[in-house]
PDB file of N, CA and C in Angstrom:
ATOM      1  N   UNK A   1      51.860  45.872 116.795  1.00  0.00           N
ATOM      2  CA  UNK A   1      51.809  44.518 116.263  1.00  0.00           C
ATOM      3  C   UNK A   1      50.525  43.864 116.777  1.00  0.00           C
ATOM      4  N   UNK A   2      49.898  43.423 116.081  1.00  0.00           N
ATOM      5  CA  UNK A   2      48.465  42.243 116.448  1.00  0.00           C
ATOM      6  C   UNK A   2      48.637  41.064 116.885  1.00  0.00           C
ATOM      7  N   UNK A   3      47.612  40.646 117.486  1.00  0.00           N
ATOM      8  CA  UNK A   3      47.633  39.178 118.045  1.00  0.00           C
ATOM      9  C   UNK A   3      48.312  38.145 116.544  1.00  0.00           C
ATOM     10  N   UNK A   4      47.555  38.471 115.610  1.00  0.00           N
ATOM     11  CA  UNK A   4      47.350  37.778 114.543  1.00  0.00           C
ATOM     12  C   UNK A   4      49.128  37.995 113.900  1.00  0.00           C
ATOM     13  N   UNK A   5      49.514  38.595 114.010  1.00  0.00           N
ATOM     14  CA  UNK A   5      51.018  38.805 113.977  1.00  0.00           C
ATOM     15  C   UNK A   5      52.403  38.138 114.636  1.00  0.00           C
ATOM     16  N   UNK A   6      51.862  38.270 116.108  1.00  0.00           N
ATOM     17  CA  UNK A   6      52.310  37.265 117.160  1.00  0.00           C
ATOM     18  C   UNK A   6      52.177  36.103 116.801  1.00  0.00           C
ATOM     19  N   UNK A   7      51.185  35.567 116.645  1.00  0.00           N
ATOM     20  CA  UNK A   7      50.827  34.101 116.234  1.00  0.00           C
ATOM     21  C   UNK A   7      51.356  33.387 115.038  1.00  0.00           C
ATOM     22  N   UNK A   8      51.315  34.498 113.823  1.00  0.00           N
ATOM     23  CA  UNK A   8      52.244  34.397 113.122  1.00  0.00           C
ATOM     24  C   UNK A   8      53.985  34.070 113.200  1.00  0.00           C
ATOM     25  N   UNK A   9      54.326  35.033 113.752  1.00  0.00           N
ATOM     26  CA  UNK A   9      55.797  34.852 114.206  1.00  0.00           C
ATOM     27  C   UNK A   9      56.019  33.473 114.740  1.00  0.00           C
ATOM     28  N   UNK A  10      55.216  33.621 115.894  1.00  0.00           N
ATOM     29  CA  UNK A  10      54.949  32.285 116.871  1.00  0.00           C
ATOM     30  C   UNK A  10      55.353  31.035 116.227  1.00  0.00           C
ATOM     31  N   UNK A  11      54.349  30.935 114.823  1.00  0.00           N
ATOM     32  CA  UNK A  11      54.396  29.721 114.298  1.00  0.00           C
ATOM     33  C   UNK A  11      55.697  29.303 113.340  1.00  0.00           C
ATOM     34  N   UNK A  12      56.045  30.817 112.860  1.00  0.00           N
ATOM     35  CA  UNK A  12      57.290  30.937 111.910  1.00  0.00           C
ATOM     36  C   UNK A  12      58.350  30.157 112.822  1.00  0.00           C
ATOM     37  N   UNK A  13      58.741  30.669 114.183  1.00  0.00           N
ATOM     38  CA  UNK A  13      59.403  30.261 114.808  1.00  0.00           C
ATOM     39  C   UNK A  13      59.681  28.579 115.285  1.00  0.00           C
ATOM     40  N   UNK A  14      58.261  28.432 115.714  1.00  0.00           N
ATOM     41  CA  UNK A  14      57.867  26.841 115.978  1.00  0.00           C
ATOM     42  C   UNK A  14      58.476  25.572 114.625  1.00  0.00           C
ATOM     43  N   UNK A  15      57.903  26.569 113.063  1.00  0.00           N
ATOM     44  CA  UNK A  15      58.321  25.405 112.139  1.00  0.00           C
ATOM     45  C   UNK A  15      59.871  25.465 111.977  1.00  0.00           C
ATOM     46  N   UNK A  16      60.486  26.727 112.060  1.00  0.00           N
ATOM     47  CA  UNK A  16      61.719  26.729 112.270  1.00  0.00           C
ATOM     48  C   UNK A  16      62.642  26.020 113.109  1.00  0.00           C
ATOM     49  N   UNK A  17      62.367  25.472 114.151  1.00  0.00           N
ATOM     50  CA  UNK A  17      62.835  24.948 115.660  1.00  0.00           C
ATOM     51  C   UNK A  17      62.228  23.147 114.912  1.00  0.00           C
ATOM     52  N   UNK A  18      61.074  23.194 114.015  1.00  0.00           N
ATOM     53  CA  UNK A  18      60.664  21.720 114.206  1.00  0.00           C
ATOM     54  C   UNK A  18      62.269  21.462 112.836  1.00  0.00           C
ATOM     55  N   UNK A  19      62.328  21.726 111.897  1.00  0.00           N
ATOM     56  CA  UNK A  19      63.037  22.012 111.113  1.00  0.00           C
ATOM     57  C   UNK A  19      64.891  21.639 111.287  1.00  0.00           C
ATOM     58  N   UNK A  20      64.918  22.234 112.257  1.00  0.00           N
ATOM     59  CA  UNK A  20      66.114  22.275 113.232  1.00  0.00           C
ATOM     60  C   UNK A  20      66.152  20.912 113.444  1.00  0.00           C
ATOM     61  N   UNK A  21      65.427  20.423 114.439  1.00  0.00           N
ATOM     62  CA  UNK A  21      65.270  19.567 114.873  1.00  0.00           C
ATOM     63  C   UNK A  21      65.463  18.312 114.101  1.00  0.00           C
ATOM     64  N   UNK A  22      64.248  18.264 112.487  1.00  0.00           N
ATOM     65  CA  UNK A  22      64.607  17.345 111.894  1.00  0.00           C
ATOM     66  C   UNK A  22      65.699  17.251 110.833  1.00  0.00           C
ATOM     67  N   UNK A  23      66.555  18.086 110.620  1.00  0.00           N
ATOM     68  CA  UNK A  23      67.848  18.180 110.379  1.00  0.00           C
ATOM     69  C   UNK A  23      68.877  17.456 111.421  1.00  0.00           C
ATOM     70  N   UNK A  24      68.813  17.991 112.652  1.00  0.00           N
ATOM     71  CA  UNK A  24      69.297  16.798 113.681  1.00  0.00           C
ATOM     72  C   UNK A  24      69.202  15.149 113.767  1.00  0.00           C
ATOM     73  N   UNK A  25      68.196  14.791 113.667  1.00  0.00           N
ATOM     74  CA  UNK A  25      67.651  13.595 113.306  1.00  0.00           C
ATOM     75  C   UNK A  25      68.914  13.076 112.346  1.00  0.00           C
ATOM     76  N   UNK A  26      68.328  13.795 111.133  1.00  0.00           N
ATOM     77  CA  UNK A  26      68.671  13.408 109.508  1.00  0.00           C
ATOM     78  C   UNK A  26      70.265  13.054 110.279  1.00  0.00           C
ATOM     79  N   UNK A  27      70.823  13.892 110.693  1.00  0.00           N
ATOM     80  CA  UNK A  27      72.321  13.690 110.725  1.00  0.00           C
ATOM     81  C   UNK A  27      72.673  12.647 111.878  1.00  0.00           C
ATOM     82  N   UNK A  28      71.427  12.350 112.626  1.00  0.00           N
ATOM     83  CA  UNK A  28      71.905  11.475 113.698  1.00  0.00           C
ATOM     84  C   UNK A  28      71.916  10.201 112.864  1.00  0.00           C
ATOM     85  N   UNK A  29      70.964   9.846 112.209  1.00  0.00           N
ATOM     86  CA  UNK A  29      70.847   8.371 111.144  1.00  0.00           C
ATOM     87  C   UNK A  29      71.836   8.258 110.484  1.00  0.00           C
ATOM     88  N   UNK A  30      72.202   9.031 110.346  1.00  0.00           N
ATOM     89  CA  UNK A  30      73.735   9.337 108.838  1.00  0.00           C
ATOM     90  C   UNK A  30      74.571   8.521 109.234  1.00  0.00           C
ATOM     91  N   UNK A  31      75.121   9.435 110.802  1.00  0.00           N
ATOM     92  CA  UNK A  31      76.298   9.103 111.763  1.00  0.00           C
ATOM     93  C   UNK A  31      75.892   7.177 112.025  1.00  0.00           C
ATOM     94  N   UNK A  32      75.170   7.009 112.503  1.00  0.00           N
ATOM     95  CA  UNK A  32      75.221   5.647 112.857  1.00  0.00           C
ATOM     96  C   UNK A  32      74.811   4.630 111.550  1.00  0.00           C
ATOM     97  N   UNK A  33      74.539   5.194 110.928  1.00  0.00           N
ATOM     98  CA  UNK A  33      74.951   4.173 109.989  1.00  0.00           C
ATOM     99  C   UNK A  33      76.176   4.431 108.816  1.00  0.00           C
ATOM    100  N   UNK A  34      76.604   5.149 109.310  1.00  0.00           N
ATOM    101  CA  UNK A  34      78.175   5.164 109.112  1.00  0.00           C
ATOM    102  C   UNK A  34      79.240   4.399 109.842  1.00  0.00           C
ATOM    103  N   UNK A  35      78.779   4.754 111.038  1.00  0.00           N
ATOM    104  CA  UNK A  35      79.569   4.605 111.960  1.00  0.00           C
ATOM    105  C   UNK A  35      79.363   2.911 113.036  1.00  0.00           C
ATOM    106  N   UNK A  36      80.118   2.100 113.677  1.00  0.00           N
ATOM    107  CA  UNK A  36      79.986   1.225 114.302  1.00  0.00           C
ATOM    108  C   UNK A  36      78.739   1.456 115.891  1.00  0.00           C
ATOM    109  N   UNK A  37      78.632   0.832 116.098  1.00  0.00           N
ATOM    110  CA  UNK A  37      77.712   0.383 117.501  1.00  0.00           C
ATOM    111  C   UNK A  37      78.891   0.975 118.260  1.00  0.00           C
ATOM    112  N   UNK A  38      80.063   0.655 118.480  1.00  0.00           N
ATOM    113  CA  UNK A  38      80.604   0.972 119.344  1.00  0.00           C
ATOM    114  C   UNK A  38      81.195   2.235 119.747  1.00  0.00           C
ATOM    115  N   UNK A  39      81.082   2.902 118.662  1.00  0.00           N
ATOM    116  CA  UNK A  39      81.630   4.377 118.732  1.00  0.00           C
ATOM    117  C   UNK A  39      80.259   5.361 119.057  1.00  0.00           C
ATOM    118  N   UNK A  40      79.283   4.754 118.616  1.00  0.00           N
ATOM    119  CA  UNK A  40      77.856   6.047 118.869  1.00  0.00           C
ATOM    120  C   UNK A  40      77.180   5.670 120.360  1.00  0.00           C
ATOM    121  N   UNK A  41      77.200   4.148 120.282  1.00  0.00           N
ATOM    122  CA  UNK A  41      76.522   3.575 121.874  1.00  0.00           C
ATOM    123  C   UNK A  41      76.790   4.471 123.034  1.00  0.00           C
ATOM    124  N   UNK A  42      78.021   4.343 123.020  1.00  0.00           N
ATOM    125  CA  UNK A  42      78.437   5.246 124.492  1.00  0.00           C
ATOM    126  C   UNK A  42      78.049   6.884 124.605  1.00  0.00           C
ATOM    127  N   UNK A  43      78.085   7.369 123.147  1.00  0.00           N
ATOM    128  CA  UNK A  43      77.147   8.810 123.328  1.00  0.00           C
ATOM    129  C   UNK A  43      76.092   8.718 123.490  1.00  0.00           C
ATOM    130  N   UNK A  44      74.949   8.087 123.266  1.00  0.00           N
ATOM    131  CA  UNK A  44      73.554   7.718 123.528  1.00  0.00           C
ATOM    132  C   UNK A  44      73.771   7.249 124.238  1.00  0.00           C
ATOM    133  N   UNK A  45      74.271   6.322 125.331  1.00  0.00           N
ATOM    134  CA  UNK A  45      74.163   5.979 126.711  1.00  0.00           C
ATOM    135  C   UNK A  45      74.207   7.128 127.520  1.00  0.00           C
ATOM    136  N   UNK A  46      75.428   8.245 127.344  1.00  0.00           N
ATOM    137  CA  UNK A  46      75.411   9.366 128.105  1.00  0.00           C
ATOM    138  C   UNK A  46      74.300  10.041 128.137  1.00  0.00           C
ATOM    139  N   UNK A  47      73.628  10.550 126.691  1.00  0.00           N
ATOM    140  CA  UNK A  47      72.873  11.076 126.320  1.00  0.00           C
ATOM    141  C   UNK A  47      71.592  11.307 127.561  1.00  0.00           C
ATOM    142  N   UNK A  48      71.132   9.237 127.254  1.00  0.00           N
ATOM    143  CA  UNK A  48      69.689   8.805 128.055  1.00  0.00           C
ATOM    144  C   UNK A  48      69.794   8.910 129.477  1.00  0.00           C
ATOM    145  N   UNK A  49      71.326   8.516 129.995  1.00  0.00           N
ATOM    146  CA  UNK A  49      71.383   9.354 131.139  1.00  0.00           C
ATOM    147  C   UNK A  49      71.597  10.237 131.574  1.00  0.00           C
ATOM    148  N   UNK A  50      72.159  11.114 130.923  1.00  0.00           N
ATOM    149  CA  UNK A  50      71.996  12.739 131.183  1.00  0.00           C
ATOM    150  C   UNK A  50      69.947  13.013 131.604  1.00  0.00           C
ATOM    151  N   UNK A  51      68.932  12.544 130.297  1.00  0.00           N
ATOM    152  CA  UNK A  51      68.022  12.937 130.858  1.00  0.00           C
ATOM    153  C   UNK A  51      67.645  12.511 131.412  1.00  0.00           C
ATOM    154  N   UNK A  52      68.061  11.194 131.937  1.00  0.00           N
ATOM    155  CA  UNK A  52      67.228  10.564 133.149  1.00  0.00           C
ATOM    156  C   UNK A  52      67.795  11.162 134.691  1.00  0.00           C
ATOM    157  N   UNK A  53      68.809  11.269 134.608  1.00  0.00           N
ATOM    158  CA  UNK A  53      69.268  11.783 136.027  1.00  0.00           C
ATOM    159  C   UNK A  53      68.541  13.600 135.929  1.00  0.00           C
ATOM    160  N   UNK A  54      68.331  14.196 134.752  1.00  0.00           N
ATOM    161  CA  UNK A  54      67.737  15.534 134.941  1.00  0.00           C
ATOM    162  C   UNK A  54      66.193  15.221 135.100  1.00  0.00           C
ATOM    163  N   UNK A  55      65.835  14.180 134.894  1.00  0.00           N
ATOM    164  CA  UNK A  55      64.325  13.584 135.072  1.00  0.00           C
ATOM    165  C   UNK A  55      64.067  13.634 136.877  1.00  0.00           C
ATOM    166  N   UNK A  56      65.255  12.904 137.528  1.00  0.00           N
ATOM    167  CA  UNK A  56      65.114  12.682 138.290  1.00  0.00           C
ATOM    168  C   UNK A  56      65.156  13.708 139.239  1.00  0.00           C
ATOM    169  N   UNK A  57      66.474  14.661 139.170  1.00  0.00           N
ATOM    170  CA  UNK A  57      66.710  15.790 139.524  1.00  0.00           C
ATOM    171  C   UNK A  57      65.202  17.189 139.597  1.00  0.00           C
ATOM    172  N   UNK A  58      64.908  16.337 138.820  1.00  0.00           N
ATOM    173  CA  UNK A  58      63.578  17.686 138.800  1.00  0.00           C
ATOM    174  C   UNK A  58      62.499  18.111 140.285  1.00  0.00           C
ATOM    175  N   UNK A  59      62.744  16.695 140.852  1.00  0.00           N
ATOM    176  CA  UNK A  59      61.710  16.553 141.816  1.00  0.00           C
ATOM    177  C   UNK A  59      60.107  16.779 141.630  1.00  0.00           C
ATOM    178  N   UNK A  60      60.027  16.342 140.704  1.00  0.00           N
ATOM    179  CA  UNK A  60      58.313  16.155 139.641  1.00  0.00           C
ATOM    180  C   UNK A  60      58.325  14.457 140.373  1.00  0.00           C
ATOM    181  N   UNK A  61      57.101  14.410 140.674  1.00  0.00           N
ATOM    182  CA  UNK A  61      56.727  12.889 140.786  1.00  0.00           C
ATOM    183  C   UNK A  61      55.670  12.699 139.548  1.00  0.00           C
ATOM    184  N   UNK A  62      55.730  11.361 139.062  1.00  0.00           N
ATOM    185  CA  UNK A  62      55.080  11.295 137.884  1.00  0.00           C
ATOM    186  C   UNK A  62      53.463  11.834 137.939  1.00  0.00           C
ATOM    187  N   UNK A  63      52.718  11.552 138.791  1.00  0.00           N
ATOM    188  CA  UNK A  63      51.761  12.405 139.125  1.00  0.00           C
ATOM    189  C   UNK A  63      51.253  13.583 138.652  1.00  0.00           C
ATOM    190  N   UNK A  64      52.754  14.576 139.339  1.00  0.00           N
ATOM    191  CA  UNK A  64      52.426  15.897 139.310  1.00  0.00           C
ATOM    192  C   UNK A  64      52.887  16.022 137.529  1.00  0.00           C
ATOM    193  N   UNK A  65      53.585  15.455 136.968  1.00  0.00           N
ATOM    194  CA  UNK A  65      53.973  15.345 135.771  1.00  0.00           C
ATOM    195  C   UNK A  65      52.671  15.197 134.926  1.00  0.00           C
ATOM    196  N   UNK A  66      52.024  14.304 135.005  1.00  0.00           N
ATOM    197  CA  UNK A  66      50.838  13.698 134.076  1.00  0.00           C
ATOM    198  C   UNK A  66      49.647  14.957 134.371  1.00  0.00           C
ATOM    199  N   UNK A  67      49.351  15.526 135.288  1.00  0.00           N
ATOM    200  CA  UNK A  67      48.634  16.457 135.798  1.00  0.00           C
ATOM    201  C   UNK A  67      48.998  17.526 134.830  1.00  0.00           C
ATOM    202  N   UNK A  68      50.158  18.245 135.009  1.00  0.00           N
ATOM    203  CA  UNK A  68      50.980  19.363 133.968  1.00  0.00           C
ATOM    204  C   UNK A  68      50.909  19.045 132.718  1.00  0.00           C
ATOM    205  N   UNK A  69      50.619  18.081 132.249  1.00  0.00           N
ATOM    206  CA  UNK A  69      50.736  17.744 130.738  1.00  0.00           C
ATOM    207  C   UNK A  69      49.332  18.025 130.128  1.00  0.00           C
ATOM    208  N   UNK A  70      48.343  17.145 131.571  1.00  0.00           N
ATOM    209  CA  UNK A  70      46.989  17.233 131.211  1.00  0.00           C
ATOM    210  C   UNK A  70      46.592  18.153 131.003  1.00  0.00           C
ATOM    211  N   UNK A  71      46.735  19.264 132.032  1.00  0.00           N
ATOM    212  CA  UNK A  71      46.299  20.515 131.904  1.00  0.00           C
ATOM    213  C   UNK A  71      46.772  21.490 130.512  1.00  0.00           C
ATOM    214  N   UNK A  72      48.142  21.294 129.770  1.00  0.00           N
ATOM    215  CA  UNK A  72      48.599  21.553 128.684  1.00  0.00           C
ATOM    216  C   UNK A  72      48.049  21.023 127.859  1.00  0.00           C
ATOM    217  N   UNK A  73      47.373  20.086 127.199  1.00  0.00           N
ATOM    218  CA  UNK A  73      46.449  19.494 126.631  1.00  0.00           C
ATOM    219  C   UNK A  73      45.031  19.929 126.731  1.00  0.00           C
ATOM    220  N   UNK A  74      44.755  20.852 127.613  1.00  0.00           N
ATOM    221  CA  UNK A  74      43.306  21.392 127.857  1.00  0.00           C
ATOM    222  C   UNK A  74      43.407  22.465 127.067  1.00  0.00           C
ATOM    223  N   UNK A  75      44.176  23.297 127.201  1.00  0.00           N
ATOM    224  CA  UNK A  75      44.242  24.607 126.311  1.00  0.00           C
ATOM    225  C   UNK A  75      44.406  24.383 125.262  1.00  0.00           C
ATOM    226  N   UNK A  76      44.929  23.415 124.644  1.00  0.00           N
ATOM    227  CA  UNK A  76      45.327  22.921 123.571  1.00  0.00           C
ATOM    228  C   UNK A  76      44.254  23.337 122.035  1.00  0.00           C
ATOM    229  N   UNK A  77      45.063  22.867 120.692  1.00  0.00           N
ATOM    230  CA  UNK A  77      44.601  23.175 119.801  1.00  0.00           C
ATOM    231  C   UNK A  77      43.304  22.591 119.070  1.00  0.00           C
TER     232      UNK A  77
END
């Protein structure tokens, strides 16, 4: 298999996952505007704190965070 193959796949995969993703979306808008404030709030409250306490849990200080990103942005496209 070639680089040019890999990269291929690579990307097959990537639009697939973005895809995913905005199918998720689509169905998250659905639900709440179907549905009341009061029945979706409390899952999105869990939600934002689920990642904030795994934010926190990470032991990344924002620093070393912005650094890792930067550097991911260097290689970049």
């Amino acid at each position: 298999m070639t680089d040019s193959d890999l990269r291929d796949q690579l990307d097959e995969k990537h639009e697939r996952n973005r895809e995913l993703r905005l199918d998720a979306i689509r169905r998250w808008v659905e639900f709440i505007e179907e549905q009341p404030p009061e029945v979706w709030g409390p899952q999105q409250n869990r939600l934002i704190e689920s990642q904030l306490q795994s934010a926190r849990e990470s032991g990344l200080d924002a620093e070393h965070y912005r650094r890792v990103k930067e550097a991911g942005n260097d290689g970049g496209e």
